[in-house]
Every structure is written in structure tokens, then in C-alpha cells.
N, C-alpha and C. Protein backbone atom coordinates (compact mmCIF):
# COMPACT_ATOMS: atom_id res chain seq x y z
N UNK A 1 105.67 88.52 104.81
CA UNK A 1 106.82 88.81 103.98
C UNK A 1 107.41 90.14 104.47
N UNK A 2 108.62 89.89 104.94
CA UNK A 2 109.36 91.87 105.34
C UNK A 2 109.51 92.05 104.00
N UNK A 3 109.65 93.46 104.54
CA UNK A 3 109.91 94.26 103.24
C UNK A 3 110.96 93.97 102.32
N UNK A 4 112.59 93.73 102.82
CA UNK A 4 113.56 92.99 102.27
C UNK A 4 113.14 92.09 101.06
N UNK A 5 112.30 90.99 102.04
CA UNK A 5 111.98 89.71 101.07
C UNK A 5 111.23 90.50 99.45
N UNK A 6 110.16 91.65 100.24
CA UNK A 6 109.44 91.85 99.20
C UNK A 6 110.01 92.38 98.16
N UNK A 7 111.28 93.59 98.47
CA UNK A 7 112.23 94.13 97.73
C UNK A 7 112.85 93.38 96.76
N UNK A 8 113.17 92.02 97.45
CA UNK A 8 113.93 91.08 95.98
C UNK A 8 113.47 90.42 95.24
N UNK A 9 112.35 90.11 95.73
CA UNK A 9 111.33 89.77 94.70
C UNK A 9 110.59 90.64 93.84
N UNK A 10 110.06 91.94 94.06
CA UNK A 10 110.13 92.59 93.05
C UNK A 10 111.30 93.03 92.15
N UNK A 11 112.79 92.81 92.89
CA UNK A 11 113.59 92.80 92.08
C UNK A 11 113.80 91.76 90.91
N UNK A 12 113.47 90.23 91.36
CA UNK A 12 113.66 89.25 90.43
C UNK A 12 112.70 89.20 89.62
N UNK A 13 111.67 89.89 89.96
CA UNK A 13 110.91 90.15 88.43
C UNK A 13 110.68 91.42 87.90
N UNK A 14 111.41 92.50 87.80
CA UNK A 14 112.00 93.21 87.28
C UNK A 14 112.84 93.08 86.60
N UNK A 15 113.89 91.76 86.70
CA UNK A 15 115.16 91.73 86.61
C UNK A 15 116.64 92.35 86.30
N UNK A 16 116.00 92.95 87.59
CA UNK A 16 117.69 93.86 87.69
C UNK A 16 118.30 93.55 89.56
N UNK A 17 119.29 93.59 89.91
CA UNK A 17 119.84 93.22 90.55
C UNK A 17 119.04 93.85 92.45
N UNK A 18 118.45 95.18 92.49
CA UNK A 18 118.39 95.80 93.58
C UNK A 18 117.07 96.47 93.45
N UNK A 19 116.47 96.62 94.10
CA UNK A 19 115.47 97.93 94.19
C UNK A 19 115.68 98.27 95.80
N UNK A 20 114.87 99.41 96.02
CA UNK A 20 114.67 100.16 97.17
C UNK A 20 113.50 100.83 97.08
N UNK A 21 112.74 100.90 98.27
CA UNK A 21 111.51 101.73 98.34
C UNK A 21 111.18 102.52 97.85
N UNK A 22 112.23 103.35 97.17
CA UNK A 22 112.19 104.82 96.41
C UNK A 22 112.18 104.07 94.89
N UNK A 23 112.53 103.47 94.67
CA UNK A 23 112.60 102.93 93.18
C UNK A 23 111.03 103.22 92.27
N UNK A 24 111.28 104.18 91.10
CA UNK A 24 110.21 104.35 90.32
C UNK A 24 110.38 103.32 88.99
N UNK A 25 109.94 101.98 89.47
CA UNK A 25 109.95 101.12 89.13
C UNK A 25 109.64 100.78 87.52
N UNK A 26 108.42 101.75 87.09
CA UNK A 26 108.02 102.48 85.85
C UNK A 26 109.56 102.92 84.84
N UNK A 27 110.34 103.25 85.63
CA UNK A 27 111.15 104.07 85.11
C UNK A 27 112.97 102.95 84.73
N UNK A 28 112.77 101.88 85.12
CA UNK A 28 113.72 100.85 85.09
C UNK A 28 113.89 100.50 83.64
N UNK A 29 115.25 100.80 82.86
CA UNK A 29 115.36 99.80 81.69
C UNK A 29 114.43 98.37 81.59
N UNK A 30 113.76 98.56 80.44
CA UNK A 30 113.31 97.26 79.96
C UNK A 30 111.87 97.15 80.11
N UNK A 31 111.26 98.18 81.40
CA UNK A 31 109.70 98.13 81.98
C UNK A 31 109.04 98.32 80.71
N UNK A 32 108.24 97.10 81.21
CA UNK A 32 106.96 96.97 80.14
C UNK A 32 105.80 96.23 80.54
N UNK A 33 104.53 96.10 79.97
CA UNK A 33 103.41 95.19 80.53
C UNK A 33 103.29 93.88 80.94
N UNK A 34 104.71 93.08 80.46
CA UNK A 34 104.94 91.64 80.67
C UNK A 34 105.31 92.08 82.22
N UNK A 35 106.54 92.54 82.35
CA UNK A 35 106.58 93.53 84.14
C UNK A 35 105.53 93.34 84.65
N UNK A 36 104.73 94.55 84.56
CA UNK A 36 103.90 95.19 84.97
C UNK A 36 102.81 94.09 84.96
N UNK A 37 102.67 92.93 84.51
CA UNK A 37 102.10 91.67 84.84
C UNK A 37 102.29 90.59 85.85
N UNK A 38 103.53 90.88 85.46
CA UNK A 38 104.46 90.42 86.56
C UNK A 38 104.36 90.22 88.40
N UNK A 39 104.37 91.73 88.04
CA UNK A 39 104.24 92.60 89.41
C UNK A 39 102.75 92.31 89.97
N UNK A 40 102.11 91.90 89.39
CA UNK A 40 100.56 92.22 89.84
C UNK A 40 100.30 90.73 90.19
N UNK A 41 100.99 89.75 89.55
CA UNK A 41 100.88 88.64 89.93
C UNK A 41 101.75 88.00 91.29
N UNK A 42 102.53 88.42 91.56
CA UNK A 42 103.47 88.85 92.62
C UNK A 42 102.62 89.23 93.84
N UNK A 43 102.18 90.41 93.46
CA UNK A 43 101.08 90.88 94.52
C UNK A 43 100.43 89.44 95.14
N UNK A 44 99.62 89.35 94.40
CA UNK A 44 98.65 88.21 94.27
C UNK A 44 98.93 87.25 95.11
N UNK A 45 100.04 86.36 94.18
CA UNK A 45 100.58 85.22 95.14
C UNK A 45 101.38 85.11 96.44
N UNK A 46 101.91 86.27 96.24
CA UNK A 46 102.51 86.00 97.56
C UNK A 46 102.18 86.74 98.54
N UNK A 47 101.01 87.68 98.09
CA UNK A 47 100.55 88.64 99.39
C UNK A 47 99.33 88.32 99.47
N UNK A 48 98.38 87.78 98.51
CA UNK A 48 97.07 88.02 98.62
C UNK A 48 96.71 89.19 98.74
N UNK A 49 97.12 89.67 97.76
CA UNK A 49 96.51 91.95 97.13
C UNK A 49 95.98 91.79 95.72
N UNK A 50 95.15 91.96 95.24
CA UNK A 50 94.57 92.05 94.21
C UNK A 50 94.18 93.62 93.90
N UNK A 51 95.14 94.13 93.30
CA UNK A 51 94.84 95.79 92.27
C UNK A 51 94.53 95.55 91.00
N UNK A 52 93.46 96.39 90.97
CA UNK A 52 92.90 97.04 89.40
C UNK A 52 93.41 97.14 88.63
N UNK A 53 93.39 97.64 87.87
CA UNK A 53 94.72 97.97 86.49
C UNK A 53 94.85 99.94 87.22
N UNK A 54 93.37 100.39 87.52
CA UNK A 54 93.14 102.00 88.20
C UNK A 54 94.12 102.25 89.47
N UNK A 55 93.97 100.93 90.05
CA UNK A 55 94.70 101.71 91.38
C UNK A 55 96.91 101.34 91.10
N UNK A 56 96.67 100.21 90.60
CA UNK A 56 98.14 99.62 89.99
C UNK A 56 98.78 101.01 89.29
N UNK A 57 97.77 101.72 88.39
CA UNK A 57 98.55 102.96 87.81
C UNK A 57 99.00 103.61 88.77
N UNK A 58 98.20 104.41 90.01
CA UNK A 58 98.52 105.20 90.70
C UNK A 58 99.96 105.31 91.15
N UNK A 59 100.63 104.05 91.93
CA UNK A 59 101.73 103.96 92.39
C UNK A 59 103.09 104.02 91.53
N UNK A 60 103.83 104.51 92.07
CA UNK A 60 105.03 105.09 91.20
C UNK A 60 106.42 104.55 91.97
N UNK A 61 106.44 103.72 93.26
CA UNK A 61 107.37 103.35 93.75
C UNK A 61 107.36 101.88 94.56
N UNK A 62 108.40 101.02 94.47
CA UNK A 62 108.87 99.31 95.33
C UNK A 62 107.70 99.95 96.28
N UNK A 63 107.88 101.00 97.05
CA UNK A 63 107.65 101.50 98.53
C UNK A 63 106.37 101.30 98.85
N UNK A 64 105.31 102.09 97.37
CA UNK A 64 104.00 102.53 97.63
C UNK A 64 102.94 100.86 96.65
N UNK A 65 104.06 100.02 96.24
CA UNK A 65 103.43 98.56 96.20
C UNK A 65 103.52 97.94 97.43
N UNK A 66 104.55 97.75 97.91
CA UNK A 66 105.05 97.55 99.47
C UNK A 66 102.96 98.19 100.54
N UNK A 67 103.09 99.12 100.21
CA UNK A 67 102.19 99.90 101.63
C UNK A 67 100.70 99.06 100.50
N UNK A 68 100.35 98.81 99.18
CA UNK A 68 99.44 98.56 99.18
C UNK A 68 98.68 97.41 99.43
N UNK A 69 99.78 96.77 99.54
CA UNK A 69 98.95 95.35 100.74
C UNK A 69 99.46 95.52 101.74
């Protein structure tokens, strides 16, 4: 998956139109644990990355989900 692809797909489940590597994704109207479920399942399926709930906190940006698989 390039990064692009990965970008809009964390965008479409975010649902907002754009992200970018810098995006503190945490910080998006609407973020919440259904998200943040979201996102982890995302990981999962389409990357084969499985994070903790410990290391999932750490990251604060598209960019630094991007680098963790």
C-alpha cells in the first residue's frame, strides 16, 4: 500500500475529506474510540500491524501510523 493509498483510507475512516502525514489525527472534529477502532482495524486488515492499545497511544500523526507498519 503507498502511502497515498494509506492516506485515504485513513481518511475514509476518519471521515473527513484529506489527511497528510502531519495530521494529528487525535485532534480532527468528531475523533473518538469508534475512530480510534477504526484505525486499528485498518492497520490490521490492510497492513497486517497489530498495535496495543500502549503503543497506538504513543503516535500522534497519519505519518507516525504510516512508519508503524
Amino acid at each position: 500500500m503507498t502511502r497515498e493509498d494509506f492516506r485515504n483510507r485513513v481518511a475514509a475512516v476518519l471521515e473527513v475529506p484529506q489527511v497528510e502525514d502531519s495530521t494529528r489525527f487525535r485532534e480532527l472534529p468528531g475523533w473518538c474510540s469508534l475512530q480510534a477502532f477504526g484505525l486499528l482495524v485498518m492497520l490490521e486488515n490492510d497492513r497486517g500491524v497489530r498495535l496495543d492499545a500502549a503503543r497506538f497511544a504513543e503516535l500522534e500523526t497519519v505519518g507516525e501510523l504510516y512508519e508503524a507498519g
